[in-house]
Protein backbone atom coordinates (compact mmCIF):
# COMPACT_ATOMS: atom_id res chain seq x y z
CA UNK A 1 -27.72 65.41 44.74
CA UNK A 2 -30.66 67.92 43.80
CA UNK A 3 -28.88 70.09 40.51
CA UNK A 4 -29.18 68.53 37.40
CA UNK A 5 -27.77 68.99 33.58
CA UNK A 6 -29.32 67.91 30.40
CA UNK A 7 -27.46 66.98 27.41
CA UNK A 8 -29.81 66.14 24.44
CA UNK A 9 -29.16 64.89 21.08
CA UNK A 10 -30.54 67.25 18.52
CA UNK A 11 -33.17 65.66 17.21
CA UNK A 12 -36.99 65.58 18.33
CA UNK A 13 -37.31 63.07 20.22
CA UNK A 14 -34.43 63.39 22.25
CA UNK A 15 -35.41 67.01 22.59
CA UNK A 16 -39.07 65.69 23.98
CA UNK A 17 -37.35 63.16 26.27
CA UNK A 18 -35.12 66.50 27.07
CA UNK A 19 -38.42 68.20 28.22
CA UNK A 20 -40.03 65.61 29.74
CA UNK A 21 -37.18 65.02 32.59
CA UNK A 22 -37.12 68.82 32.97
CA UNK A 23 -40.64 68.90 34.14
CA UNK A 24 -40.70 66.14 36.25
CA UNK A 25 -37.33 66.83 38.38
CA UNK A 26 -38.10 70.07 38.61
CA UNK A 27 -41.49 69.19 39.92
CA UNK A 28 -40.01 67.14 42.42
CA UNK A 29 -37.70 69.77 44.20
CA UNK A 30 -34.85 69.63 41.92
CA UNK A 31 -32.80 72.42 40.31
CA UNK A 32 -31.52 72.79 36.65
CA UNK A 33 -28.03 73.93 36.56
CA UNK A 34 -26.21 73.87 33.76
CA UNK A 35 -23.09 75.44 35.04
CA UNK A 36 -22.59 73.47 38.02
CA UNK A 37 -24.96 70.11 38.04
CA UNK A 38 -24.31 67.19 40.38
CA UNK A 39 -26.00 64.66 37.73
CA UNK A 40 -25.45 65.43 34.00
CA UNK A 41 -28.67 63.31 31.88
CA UNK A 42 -27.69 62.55 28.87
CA UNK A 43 -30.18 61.69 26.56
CA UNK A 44 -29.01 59.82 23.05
CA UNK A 45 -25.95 57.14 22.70
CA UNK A 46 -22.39 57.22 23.75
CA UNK A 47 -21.52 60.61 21.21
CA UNK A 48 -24.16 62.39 23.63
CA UNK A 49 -22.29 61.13 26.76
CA UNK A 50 -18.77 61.87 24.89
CA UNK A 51 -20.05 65.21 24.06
CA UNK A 52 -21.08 65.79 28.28
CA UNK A 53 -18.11 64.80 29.33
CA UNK A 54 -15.65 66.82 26.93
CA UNK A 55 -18.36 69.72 27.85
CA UNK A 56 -17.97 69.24 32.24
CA UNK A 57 -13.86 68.10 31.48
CA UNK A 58 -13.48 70.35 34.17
CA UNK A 59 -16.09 69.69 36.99
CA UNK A 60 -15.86 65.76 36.60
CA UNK A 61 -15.16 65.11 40.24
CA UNK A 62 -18.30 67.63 41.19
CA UNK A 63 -20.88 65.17 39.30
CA UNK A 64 -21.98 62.01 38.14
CA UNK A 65 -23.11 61.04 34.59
CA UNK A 66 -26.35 59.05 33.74
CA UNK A 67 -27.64 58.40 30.28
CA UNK A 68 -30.96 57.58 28.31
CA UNK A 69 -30.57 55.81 24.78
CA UNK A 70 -32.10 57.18 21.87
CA UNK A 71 -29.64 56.67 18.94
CA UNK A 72 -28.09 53.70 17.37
CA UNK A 73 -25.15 52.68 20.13
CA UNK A 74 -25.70 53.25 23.81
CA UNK A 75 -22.94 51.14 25.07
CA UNK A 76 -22.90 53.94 28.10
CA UNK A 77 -26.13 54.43 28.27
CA UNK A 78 -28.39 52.65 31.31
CA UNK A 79 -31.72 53.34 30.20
CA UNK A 80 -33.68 53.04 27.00
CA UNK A 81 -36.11 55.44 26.27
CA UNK A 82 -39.35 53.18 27.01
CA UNK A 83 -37.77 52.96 30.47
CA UNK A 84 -37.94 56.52 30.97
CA UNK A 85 -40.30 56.75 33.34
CA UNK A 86 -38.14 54.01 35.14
CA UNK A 87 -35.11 55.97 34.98
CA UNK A 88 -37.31 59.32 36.35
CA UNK A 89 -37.76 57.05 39.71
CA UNK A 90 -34.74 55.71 40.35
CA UNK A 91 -33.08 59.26 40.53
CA UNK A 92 -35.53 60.39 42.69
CA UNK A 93 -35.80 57.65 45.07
CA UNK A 94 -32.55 55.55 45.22
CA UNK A 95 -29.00 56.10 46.00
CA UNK A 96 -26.84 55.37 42.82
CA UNK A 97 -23.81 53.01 43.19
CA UNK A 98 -20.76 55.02 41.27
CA UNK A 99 -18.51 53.80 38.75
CA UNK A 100 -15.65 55.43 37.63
CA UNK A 101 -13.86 55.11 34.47
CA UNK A 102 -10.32 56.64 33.79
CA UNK A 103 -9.27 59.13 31.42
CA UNK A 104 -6.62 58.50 28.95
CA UNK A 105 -4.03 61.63 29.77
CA UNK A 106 -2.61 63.55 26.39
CA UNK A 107 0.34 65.48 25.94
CA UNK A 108 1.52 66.88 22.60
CA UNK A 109 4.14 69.26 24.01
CA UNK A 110 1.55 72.10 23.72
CA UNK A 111 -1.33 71.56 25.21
CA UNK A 112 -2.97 68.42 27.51
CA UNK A 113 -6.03 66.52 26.43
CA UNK A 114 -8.14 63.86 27.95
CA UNK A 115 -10.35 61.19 26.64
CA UNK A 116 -12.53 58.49 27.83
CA UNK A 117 -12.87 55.73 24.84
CA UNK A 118 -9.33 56.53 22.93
CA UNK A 119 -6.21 58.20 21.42
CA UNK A 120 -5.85 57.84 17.69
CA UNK A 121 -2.90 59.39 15.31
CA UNK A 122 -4.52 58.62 12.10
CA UNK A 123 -3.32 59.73 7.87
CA UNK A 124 -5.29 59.32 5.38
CA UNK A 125 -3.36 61.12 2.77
CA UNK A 126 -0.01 59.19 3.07
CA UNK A 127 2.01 56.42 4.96
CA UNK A 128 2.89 57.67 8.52
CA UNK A 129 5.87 56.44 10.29
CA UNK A 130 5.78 56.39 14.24
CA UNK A 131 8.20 55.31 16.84
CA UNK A 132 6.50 53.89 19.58
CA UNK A 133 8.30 53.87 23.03
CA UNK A 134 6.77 52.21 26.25
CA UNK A 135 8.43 53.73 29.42
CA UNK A 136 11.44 55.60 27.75
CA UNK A 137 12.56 51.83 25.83
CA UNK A 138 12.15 51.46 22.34
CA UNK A 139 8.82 49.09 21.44
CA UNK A 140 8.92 49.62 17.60
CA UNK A 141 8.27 51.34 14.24
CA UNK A 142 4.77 51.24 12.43
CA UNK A 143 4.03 52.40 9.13
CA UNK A 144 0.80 52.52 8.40
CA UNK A 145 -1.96 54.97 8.74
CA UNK A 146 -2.02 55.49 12.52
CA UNK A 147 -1.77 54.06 16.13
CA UNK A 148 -4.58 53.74 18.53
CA UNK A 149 -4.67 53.62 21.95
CA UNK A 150 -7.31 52.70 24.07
CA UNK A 151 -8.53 52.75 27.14
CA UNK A 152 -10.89 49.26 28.99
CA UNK A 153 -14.30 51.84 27.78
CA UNK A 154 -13.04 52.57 24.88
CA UNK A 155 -11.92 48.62 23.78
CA UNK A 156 -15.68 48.22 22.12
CA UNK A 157 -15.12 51.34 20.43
CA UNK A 158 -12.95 51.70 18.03
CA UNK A 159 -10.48 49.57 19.07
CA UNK A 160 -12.79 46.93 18.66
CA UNK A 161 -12.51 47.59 15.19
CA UNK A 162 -9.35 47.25 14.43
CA UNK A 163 -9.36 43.72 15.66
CA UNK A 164 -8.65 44.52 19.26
CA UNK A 165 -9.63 42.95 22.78
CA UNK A 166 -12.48 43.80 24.36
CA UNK A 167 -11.73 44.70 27.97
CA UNK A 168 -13.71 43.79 30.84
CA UNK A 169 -15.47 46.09 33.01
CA UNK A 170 -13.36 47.27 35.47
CA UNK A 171 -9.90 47.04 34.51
CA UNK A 172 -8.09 49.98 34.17
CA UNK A 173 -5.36 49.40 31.67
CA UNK A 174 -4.80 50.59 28.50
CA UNK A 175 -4.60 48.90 24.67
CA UNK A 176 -2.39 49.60 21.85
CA UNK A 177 -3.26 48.75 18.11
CA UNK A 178 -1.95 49.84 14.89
CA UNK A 179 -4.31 50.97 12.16
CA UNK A 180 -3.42 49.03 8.82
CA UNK A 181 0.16 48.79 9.10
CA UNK A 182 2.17 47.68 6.46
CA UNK A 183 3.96 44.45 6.81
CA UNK A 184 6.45 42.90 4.83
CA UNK A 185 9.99 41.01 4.09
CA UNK A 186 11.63 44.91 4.40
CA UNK A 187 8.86 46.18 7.19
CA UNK A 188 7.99 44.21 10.53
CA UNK A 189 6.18 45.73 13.60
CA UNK A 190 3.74 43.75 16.22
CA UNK A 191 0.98 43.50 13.97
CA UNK A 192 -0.74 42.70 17.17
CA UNK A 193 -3.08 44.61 19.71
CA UNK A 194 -0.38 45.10 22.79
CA UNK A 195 -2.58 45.50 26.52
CA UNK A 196 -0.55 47.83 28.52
CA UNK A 197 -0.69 47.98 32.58
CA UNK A 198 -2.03 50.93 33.93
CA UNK A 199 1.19 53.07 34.91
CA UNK A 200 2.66 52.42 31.96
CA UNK A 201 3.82 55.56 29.61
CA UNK A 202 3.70 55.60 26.09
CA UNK A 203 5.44 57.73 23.35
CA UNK A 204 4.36 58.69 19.92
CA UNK A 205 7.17 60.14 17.99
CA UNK A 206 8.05 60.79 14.37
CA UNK A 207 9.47 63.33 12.11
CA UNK A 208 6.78 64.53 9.86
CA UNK A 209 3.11 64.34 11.56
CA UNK A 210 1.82 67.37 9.76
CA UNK A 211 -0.86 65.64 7.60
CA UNK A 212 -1.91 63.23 10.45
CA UNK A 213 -4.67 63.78 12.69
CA UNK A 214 -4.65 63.34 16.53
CA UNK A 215 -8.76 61.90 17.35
CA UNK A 216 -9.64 61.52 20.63
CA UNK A 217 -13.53 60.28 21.20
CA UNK A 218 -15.35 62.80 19.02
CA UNK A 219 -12.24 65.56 18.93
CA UNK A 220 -9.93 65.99 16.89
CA UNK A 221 -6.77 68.07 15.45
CA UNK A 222 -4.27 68.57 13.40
CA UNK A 223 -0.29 67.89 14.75
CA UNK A 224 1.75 70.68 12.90
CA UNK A 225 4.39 71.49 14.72
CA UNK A 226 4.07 68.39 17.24
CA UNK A 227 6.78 65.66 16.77
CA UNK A 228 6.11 63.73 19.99
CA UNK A 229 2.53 62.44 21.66
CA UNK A 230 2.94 60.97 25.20
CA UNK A 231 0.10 58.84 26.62
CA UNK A 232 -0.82 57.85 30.42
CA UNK A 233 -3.69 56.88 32.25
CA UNK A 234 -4.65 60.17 34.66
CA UNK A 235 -5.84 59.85 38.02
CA UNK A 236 -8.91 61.91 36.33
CA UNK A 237 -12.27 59.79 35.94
CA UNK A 238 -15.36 59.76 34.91
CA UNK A 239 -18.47 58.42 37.35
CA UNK A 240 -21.61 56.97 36.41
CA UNK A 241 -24.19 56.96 38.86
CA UNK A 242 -25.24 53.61 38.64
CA UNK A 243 -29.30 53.02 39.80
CA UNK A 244 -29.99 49.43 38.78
CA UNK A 245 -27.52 46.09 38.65
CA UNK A 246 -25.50 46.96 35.20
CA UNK A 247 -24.60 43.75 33.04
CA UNK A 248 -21.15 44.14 31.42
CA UNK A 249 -21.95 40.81 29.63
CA UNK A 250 -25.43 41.55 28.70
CA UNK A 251 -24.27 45.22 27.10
CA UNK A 252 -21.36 43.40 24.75
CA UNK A 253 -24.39 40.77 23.48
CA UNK A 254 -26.09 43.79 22.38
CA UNK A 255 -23.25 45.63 20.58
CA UNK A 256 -23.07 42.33 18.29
């Protein structure tokens, strides 16, 4: 693996670090390519590495992701900045392991999506009713202001908000939690985060989603003219090259 991809937060220092790794793989024999890399750097937190992998959706089983942390959350991130001269090293003088995560698959009817951390069908501006069906069989009906659905990265995300498991590394499942539902003597749903194996399928359906939103990682857009959402876990992944032993336990005791 000798062509390499930067993806930089825009701000300064990212955009020094940016430089900086530029220089010295290049002065080292390797190649920038920013159509067809092998390695993709990305240099900031996890919306930097969301960002590179929406951007190379289409070449992820031609490369590997790595990233340097500059911003306030780098859950996906192996290396800090003051360990960039670490990092520089390690790509050019070890073999990475790889990791792969799985993609959540997306289908409104119209078009496919993909995401990494999560799914969300969110409305702010009124109560939205879905119909939630896991493998073609009835689960229930929220009302509320959305559903999310989650894949094991994505449990720390979002999900984690919403009172949800965290997922251990590894696992390849997805999670299902409803965002403020309402609950009452007339309304009942789970209430509950639901974990979900891996080949399961599940459907988003109501009548009316045209002032919901459908999020997924940093994307988002609207639903008009989309009554159904179906979610499943693709055989499409993500890798991380891997250069140093990663802690799974040591990352979630510094996210709290």
């Amino acid at each position: 693996m000798n062509k390499f991809a930067i993806v930089a937060k825009k701000n300064e220092k990212s955009f020094l670090i940016e430089q900086q790794i530029n220089r010295e793989l290049s002065a080292n024999g390797w190649v920038m390519d920013k159509n067809k890399p092998q390695l993709v750097i990305c240099v900031g937190g996890d919306g930097t590495l969301l960002y590179a992998v929406h951007k190379y959706l289409d070449q992820l089983e031609d490369l590997c992701f790595v990233g340097i942390h500059t911003g306030t959350l780098g859950f996906f991130t192996d290396y800090t900045e003051e360990e960039l001269t670490l990092c520089l090293h390690d790509i050019l003088h070890h073999e990475p392991e790889i990791f792969r995560s799985y993609l959540l698959n997306i289908n409104t009817g119209k078009e496919q999506l993909f995401a990494l951390n999560e799914l969300r069908i969110e409305n702010v501006k009124r109560t939205q009713v879905v119909d939630i069906k896991v493998d073609g069989e009835f689960f229930e009906t929220c009302r509320g202001s959305g559903i999310c659905l989650s894949t094991q990265a994505g449990s720390t995300a979002y999900n984690r908000s919403l009172g949800g498991a965290v997922i251990d590394n590894g696992l390849n499942i997805m999670q299902l939690a409803e965002i403020t539902s309402i609950q009452h003597c007339k309304q009942r749903s789970l209430g509950n985060p639901y974990i979900l194996k891996m080949d399961r399928k599940v459907e988003l359906t109501s009548n009316d989603f045209s002032d919901a939103l459908l999020c997924y990682d940093h994307l988002h857009q609207t639903l008009d003219g989309v009554n159904q959402v179906i979610c499943t876990m693709s055989d499409r992944c993500v890798r991380f090259a891997r250069y140093r032993e990663y802690s799974y336990l040591q990352r979630l005791k510094n996210l709290y």
